[in-house]
C-alpha atoms as a PDB file:
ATOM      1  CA  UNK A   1      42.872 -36.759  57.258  1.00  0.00           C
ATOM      2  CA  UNK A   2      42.496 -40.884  57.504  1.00  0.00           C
ATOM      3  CA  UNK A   3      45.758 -42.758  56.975  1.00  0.00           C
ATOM      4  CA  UNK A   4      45.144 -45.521  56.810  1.00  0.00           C
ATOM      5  CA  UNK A   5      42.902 -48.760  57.859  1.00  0.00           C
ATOM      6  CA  UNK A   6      44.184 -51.674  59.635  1.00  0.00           C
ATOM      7  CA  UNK A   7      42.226 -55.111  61.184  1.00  0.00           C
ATOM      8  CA  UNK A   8      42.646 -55.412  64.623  1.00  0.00           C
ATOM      9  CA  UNK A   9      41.047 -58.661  66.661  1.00  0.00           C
ATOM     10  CA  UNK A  10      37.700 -58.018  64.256  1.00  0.00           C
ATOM     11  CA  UNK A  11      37.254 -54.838  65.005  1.00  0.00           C
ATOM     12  CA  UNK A  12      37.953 -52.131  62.488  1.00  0.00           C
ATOM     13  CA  UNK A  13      40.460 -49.604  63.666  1.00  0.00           C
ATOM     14  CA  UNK A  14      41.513 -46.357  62.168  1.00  0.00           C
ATOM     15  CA  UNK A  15      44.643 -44.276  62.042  1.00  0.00           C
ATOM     16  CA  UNK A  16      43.327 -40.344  62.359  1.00  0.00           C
ATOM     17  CA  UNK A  17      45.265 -37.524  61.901  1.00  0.00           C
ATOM     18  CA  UNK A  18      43.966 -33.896  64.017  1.00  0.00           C
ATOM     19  CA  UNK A  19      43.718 -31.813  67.016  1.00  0.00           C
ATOM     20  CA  UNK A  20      43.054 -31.778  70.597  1.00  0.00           C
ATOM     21  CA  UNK A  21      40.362 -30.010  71.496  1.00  0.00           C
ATOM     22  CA  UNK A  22      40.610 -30.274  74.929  1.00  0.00           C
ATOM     23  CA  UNK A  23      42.147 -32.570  77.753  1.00  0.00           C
ATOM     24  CA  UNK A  24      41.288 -32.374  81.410  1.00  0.00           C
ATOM     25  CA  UNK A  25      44.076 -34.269  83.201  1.00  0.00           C
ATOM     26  CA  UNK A  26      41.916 -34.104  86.588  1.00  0.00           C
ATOM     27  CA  UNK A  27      39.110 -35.886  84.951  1.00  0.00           C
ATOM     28  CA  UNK A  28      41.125 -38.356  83.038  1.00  0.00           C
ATOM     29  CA  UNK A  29      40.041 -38.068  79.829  1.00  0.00           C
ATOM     30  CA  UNK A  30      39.278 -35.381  76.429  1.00  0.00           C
ATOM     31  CA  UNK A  31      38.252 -34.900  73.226  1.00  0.00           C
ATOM     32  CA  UNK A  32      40.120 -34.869  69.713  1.00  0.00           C
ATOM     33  CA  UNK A  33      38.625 -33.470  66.202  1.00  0.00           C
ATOM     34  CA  UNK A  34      39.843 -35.133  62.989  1.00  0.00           C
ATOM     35  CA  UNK A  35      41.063 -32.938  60.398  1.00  0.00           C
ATOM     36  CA  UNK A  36      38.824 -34.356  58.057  1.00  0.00           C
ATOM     37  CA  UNK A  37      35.660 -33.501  60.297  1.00  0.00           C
ATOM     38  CA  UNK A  38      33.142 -35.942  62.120  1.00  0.00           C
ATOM     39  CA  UNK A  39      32.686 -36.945  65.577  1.00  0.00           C
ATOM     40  CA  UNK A  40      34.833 -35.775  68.532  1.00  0.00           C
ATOM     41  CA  UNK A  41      37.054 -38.869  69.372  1.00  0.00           C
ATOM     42  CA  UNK A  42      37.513 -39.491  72.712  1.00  0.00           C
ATOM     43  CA  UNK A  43      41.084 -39.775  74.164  1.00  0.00           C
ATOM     44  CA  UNK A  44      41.216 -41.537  77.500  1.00  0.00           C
ATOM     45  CA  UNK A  45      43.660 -40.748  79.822  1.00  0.00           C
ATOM     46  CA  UNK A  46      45.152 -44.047  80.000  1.00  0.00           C
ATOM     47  CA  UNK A  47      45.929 -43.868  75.812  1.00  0.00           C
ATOM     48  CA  UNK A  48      47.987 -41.378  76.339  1.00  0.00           C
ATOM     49  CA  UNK A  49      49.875 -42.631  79.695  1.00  0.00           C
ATOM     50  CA  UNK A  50      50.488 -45.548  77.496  1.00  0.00           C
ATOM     51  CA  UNK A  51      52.566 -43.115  74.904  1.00  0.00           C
ATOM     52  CA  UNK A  52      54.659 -41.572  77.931  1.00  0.00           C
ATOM     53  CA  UNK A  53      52.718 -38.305  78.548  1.00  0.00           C
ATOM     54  CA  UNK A  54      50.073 -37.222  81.186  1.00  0.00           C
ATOM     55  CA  UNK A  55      48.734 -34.549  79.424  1.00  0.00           C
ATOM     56  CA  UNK A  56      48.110 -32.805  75.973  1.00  0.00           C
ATOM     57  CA  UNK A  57      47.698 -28.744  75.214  1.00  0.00           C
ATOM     58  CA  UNK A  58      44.826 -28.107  73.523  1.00  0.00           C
ATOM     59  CA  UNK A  59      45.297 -27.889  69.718  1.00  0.00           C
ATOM     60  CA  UNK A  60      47.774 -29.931  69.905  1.00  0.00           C
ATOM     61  CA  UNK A  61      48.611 -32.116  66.271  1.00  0.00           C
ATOM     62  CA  UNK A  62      48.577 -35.676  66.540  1.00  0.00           C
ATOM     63  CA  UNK A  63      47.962 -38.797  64.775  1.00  0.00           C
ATOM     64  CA  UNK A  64      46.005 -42.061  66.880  1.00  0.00           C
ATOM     65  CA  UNK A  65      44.407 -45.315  66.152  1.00  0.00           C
ATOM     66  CA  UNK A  66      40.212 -44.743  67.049  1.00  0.00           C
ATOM     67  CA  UNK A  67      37.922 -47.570  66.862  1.00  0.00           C
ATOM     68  CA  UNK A  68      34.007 -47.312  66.712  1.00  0.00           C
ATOM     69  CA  UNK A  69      32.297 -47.932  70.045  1.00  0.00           C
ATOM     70  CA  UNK A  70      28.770 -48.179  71.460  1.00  0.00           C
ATOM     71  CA  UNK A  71      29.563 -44.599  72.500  1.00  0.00           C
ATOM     72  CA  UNK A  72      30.955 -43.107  69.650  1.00  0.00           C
ATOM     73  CA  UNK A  73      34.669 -42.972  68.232  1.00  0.00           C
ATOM     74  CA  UNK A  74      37.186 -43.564  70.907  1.00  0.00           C
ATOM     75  CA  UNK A  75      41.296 -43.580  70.470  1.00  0.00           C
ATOM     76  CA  UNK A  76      43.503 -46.869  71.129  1.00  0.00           C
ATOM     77  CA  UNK A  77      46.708 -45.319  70.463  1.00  0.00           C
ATOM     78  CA  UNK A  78      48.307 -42.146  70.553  1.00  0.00           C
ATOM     79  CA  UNK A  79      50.583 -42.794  67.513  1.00  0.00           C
ATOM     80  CA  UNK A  80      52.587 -39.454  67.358  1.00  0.00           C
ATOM     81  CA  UNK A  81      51.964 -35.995  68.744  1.00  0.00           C
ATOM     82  CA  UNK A  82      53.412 -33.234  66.499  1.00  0.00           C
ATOM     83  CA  UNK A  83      54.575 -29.745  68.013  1.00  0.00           C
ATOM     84  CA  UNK A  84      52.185 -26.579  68.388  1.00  0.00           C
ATOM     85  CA  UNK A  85      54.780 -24.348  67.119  1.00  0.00           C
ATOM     86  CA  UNK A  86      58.128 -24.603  65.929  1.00  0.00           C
ATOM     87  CA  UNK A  87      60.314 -23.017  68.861  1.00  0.00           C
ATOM     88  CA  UNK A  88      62.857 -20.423  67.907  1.00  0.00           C
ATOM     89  CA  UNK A  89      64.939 -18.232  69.658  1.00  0.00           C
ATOM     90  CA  UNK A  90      62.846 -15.067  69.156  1.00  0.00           C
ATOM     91  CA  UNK A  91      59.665 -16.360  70.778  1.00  0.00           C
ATOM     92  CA  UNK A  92      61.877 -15.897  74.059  1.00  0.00           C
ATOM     93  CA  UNK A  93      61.646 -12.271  73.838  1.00  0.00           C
ATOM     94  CA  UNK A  94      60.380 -12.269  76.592  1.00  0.00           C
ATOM     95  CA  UNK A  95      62.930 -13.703  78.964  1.00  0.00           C
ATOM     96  CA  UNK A  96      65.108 -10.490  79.049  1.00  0.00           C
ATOM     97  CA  UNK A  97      69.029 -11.976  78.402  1.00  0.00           C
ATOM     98  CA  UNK A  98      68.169 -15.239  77.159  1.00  0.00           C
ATOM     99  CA  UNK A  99      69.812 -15.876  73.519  1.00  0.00           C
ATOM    100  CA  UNK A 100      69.005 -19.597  72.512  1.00  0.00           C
ATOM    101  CA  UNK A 101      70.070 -21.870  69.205  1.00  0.00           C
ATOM    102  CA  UNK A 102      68.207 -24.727  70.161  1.00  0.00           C
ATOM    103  CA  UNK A 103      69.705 -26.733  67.961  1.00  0.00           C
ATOM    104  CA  UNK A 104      73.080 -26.858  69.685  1.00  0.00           C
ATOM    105  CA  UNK A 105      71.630 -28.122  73.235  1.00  0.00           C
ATOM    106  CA  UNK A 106      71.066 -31.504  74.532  1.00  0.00           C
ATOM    107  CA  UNK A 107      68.014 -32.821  76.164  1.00  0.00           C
ATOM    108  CA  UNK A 108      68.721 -33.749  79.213  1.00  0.00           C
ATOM    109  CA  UNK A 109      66.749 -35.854  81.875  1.00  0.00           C
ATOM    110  CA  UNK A 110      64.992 -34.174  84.830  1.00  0.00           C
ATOM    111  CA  UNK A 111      61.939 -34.444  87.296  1.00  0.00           C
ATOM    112  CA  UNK A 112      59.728 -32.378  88.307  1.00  0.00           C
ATOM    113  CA  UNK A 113      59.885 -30.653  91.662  1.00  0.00           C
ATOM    114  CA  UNK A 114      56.323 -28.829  91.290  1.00  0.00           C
ATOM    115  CA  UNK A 115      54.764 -27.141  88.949  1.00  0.00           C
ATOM    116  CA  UNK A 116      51.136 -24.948  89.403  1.00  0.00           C
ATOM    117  CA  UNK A 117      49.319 -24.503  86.031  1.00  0.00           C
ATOM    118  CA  UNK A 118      47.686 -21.869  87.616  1.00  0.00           C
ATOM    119  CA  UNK A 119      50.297 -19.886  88.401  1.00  0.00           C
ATOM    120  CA  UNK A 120      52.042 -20.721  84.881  1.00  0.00           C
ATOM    121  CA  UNK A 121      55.380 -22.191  85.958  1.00  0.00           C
ATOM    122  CA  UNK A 122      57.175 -24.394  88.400  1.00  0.00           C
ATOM    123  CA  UNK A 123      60.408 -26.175  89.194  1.00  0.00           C
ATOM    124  CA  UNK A 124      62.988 -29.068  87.990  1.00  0.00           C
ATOM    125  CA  UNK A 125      66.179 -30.828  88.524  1.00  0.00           C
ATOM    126  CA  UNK A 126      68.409 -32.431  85.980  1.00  0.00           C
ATOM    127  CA  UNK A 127      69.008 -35.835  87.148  1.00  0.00           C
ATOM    128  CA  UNK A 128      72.248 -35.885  89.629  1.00  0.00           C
ATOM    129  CA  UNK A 129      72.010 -31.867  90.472  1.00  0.00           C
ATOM    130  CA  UNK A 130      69.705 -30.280  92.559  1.00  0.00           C
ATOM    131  CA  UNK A 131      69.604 -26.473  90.968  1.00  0.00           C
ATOM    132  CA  UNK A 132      66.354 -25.437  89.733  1.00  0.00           C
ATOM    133  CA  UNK A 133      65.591 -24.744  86.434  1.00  0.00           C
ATOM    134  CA  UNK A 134      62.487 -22.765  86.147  1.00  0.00           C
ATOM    135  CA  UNK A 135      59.710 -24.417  83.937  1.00  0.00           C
ATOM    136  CA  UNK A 136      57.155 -21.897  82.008  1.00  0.00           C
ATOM    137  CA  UNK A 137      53.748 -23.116  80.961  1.00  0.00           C
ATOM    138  CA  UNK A 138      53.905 -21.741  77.444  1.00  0.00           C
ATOM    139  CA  UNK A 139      57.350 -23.888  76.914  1.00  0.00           C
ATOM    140  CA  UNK A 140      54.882 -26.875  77.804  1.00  0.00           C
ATOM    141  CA  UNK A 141      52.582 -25.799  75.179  1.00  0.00           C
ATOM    142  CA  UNK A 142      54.905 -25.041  72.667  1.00  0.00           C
ATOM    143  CA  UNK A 143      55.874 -29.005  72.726  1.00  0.00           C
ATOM    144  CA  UNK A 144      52.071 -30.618  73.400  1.00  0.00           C
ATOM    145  CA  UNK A 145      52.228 -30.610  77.257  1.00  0.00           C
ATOM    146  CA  UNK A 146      49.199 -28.612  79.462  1.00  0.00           C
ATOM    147  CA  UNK A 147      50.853 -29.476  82.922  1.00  0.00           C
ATOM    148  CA  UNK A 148      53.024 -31.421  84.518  1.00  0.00           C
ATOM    149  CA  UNK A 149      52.698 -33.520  88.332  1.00  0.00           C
ATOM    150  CA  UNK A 150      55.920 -33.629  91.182  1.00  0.00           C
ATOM    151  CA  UNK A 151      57.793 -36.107  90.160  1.00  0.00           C
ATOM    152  CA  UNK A 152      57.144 -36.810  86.413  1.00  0.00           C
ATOM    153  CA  UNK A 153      60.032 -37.306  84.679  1.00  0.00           C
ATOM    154  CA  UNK A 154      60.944 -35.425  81.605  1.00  0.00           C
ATOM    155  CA  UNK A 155      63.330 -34.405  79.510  1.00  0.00           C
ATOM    156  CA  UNK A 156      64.500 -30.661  79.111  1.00  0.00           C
ATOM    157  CA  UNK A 157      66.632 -28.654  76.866  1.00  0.00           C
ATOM    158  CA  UNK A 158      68.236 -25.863  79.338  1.00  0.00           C
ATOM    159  CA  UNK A 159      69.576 -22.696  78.883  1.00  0.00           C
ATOM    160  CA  UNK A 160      70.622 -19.648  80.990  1.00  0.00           C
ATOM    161  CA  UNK A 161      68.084 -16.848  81.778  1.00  0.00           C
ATOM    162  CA  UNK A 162      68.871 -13.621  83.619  1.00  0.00           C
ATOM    163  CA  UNK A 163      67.607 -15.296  86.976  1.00  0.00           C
ATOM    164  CA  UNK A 164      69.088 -18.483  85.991  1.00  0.00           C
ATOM    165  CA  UNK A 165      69.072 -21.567  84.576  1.00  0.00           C
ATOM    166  CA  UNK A 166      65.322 -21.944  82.877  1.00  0.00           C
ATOM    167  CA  UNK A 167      63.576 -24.642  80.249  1.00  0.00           C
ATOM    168  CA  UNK A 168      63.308 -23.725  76.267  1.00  0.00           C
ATOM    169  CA  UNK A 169      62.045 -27.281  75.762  1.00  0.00           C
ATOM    170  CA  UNK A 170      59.838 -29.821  77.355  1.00  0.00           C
ATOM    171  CA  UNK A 171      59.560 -33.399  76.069  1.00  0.00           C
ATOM    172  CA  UNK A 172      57.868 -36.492  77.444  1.00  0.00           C
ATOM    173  CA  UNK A 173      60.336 -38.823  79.006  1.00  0.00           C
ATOM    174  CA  UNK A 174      59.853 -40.983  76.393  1.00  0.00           C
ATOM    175  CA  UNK A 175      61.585 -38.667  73.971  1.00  0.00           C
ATOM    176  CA  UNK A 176      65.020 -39.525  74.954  1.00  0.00           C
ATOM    177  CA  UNK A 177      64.469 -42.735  73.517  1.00  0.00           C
ATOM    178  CA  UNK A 178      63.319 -41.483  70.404  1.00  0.00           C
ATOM    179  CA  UNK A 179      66.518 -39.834  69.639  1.00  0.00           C
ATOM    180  CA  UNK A 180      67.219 -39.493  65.404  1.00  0.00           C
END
């Protein structure tokens, strides 16, 4: 769906609302669809660097700023990036022993230690402790993420697992500052 139309140093620029389609971190770069149809919009990997993440899940919502090139529609600004699904305690049914009211925990600051996409999970530590908390790939793509890199920093909501202390939410670092 357009937004909206704004003038930007004489070249028209449009805010888009839609979908990732895909988004190879490796190769720096990926493709949106608008909601309302047309081109695929390219998103660069630098446009979304410059919004705090590294990478994007495919499908993901989100609403950018995409100009008309020589090559074809290309995005300027990642403007928001909505959520894939709305997480709730019973889509981690599958931990065994983990009950979770998101609502009543804090995000809290953390890097990464490592983390294989391959393999589907990996490792952080809260800021000032150095226990792991296990990181699942589906968490990522429940909040817009496809992988993360040793020593991004992010911000987690934590809660206790069977086998300890493991992520129910993954946010961009920039999130903290986003606070309500």
């Amino acid at each position: 769906m357009q937004l909206g139309i704004i003038q930007h140093t004489g070249d028209t620029v449009r805010m888009v609302s839609g979908k990732v389609k895909w988004f190879d971190q490796a190769k720096g770069f990926g493709f949106v669809v608008a909601d309302d149809g047309g081109a695929d919009i390219l998103l660069h990997a630098n446009v979304l660097r410059n919004f705090g993440q590294s990478s994007i899940a495919d499908s993901t919502p989100l609403v950018i700023s995409v100009q008309d090139t020589a090559r074809g529609m290309q995005a300027t600004e990642v403007v928001s990036i909505g959520e894939l699904e709305p997480a709730v305690a019973s889509e981690f049914d599958e931990f065994p022993g983990l009950s979770v009211d998101l609502s009543q925990l804090e995000l809290v600051a953390a890097r990464i230690k490592w983390f294989d996409k391959a393999k589907g999970f990996g490792f952080a530590n809260a800021f000032g402790s150095s226990a792991d908390i296990f990181v699942h790939v589906e968490t990522l793509r429940r909040y817009g993420l496809a992988d993360l890199m040793p020593g991004e920093a992010v911000c987690l909501k934590v809660a206790d697992g069977e086998r300890g202390k493991m992520a129910v939410e993954v946010r961009s670092w920039d999130m903290a500052l986003q606070k309500p």
